[in-house]
C-alpha atoms as a PDB file:
ATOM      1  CA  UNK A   1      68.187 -68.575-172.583  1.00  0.00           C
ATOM      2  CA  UNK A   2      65.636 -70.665-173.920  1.00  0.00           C
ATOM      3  CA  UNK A   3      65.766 -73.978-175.759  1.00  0.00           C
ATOM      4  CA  UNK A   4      63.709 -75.965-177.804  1.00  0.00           C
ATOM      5  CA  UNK A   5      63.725 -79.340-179.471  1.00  0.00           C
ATOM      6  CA  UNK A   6      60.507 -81.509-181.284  1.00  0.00           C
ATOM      7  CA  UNK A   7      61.416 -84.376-182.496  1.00  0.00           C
ATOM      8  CA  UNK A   8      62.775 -88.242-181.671  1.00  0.00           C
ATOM      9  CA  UNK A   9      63.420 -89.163-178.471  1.00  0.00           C
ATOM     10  CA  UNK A  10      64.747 -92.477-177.343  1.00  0.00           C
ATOM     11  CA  UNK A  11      66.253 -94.400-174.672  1.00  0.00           C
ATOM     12  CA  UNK A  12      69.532 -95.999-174.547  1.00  0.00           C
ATOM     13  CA  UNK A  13      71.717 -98.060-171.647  1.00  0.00           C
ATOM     14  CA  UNK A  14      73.256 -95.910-169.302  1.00  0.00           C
ATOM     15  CA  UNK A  15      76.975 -95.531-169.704  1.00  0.00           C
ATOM     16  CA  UNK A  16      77.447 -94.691-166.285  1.00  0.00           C
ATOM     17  CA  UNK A  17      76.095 -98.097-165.762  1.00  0.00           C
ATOM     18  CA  UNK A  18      73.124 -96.960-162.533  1.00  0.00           C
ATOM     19  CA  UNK A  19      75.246 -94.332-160.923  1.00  0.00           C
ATOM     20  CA  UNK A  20      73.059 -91.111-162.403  1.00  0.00           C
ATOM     21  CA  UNK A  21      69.912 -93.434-163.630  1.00  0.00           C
ATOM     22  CA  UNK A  22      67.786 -95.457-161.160  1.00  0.00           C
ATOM     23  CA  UNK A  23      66.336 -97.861-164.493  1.00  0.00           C
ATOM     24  CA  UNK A  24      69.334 -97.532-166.118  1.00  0.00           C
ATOM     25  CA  UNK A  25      68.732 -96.120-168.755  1.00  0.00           C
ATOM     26  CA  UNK A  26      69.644 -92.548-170.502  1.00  0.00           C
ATOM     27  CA  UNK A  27      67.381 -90.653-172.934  1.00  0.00           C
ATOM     28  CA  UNK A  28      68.721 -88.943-175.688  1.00  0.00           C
ATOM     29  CA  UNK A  29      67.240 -87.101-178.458  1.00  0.00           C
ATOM     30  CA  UNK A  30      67.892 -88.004-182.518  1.00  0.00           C
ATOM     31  CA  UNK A  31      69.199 -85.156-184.173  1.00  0.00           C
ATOM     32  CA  UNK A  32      68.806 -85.013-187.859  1.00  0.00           C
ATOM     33  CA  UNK A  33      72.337 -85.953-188.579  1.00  0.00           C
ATOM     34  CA  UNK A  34      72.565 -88.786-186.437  1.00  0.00           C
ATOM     35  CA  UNK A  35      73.572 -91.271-188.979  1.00  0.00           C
ATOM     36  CA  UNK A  36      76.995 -89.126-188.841  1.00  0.00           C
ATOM     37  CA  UNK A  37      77.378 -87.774-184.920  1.00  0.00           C
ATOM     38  CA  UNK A  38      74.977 -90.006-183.225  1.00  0.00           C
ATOM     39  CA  UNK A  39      72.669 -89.490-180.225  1.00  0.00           C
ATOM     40  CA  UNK A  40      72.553 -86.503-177.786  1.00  0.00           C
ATOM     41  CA  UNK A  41      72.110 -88.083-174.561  1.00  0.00           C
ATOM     42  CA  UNK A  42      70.842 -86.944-170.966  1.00  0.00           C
ATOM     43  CA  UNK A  43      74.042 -86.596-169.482  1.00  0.00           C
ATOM     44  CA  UNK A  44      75.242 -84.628-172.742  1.00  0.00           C
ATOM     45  CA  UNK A  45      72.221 -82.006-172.747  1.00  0.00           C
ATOM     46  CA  UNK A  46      72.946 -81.818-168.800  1.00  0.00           C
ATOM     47  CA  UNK A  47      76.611 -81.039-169.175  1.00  0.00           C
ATOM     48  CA  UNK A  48      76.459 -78.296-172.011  1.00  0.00           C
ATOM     49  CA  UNK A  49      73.414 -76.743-171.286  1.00  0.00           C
ATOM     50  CA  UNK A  50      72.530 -76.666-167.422  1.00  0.00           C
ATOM     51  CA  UNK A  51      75.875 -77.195-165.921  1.00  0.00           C
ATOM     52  CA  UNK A  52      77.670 -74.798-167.654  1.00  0.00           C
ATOM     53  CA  UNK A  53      74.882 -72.068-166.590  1.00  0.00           C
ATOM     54  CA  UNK A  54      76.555 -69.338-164.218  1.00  0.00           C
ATOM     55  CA  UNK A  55      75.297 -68.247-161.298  1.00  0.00           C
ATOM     56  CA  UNK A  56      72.039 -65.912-162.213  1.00  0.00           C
ATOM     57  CA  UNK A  57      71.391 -67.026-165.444  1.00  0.00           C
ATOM     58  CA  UNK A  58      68.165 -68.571-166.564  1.00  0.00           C
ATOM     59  CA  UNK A  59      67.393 -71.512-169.075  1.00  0.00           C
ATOM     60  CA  UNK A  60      64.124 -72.431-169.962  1.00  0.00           C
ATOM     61  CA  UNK A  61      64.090 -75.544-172.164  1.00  0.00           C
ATOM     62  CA  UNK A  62      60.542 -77.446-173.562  1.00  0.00           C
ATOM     63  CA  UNK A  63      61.562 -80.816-175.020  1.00  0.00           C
ATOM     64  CA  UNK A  64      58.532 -82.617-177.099  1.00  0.00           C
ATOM     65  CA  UNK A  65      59.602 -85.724-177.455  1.00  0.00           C
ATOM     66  CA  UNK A  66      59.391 -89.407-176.251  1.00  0.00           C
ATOM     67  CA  UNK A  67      61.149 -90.164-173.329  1.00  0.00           C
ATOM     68  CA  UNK A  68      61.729 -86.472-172.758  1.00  0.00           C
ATOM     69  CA  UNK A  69      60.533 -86.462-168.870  1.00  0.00           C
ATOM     70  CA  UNK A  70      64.369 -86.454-167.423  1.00  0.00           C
ATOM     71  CA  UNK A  71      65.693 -85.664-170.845  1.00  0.00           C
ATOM     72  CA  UNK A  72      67.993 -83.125-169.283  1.00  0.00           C
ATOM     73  CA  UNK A  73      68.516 -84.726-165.983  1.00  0.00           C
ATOM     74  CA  UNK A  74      67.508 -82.160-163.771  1.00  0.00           C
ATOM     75  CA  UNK A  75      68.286 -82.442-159.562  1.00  0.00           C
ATOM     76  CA  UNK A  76      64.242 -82.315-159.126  1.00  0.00           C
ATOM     77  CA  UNK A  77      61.282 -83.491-160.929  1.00  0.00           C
ATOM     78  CA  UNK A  78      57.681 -81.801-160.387  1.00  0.00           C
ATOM     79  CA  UNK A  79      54.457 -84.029-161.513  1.00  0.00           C
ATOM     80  CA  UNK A  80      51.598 -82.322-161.997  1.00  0.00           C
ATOM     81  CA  UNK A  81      48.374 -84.522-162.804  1.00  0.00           C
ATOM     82  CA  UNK A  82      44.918 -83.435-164.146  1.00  0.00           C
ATOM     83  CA  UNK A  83      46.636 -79.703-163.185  1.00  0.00           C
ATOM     84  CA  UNK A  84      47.135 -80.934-160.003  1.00  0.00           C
ATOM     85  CA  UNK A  85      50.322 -80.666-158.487  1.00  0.00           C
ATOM     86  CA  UNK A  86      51.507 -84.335-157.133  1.00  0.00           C
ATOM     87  CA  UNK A  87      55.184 -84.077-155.585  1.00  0.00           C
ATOM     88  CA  UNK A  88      58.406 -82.331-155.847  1.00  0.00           C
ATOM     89  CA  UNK A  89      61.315 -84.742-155.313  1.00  0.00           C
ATOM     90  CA  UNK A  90      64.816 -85.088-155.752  1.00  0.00           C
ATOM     91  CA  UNK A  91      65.677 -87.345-158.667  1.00  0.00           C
ATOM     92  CA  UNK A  92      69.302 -87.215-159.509  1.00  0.00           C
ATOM     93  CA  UNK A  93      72.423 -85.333-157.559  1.00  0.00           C
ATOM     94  CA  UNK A  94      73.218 -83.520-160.329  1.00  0.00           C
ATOM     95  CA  UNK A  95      73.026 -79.866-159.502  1.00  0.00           C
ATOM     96  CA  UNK A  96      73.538 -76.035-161.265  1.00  0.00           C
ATOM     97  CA  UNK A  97      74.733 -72.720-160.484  1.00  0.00           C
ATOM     98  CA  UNK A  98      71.914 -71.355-162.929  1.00  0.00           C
ATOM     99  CA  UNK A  99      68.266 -71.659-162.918  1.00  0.00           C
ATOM    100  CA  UNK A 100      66.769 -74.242-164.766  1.00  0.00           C
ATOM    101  CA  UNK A 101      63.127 -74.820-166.191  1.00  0.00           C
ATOM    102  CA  UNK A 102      62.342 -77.800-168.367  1.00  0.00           C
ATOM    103  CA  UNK A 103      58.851 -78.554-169.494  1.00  0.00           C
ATOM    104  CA  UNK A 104      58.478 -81.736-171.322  1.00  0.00           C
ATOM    105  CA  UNK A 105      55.930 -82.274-173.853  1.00  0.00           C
ATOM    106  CA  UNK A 106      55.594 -85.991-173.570  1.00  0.00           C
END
């Protein structure tokens, strides 16, 4: 699977109040009918698209967008410098049966 978003990205307070965000704070992106449904946080993007992955499947997701470096709250986090690769740590507990690629554009 692959999926794509450009557009707003934001930051909001966590409404799991720290447990799943050490700053405590979610991102979310801004759809363009969020006047009527709101944001599409984090834990929402986590949930529907990573989560619910199966065993063997594959997602590949590239989010441009402000605050779109944990957008989908992924169990690791790679940071790559100057194409220099820095560290590979855990960074939430949330974990998925599928494999899960997310490049973020900002």
């Amino acid at each position: 699977f692959f999926l794509h978003f450009s557009g707003h990205g934001t930051q909001i307070t966590s409404a799991m109040r720290n447990q799943n965000e050490p700053d405590g704070l979610d991102e979310a992106i801004v759809p363009c009918d969020y006047d009527e449904s709101g944001l599409i946080t984090d834990d929402t993007i986590f949930r529907h698209c990573a989560r619910a992955l199966p065993s063997g499947a594959r997602l590949t997701a590239l989010m441009d967008c402000c605050h779109s470096g944990s957008l989908m709250d992924l169990p690791f986090c790679a940071t790559v410098s100057d194409s220099t690769f820095i560290s590979y740590s855990p960074s939430t507990t949330n974990m998925c049966a599928g494999d899960v690629v997310m490049i973020s554009g900002c």
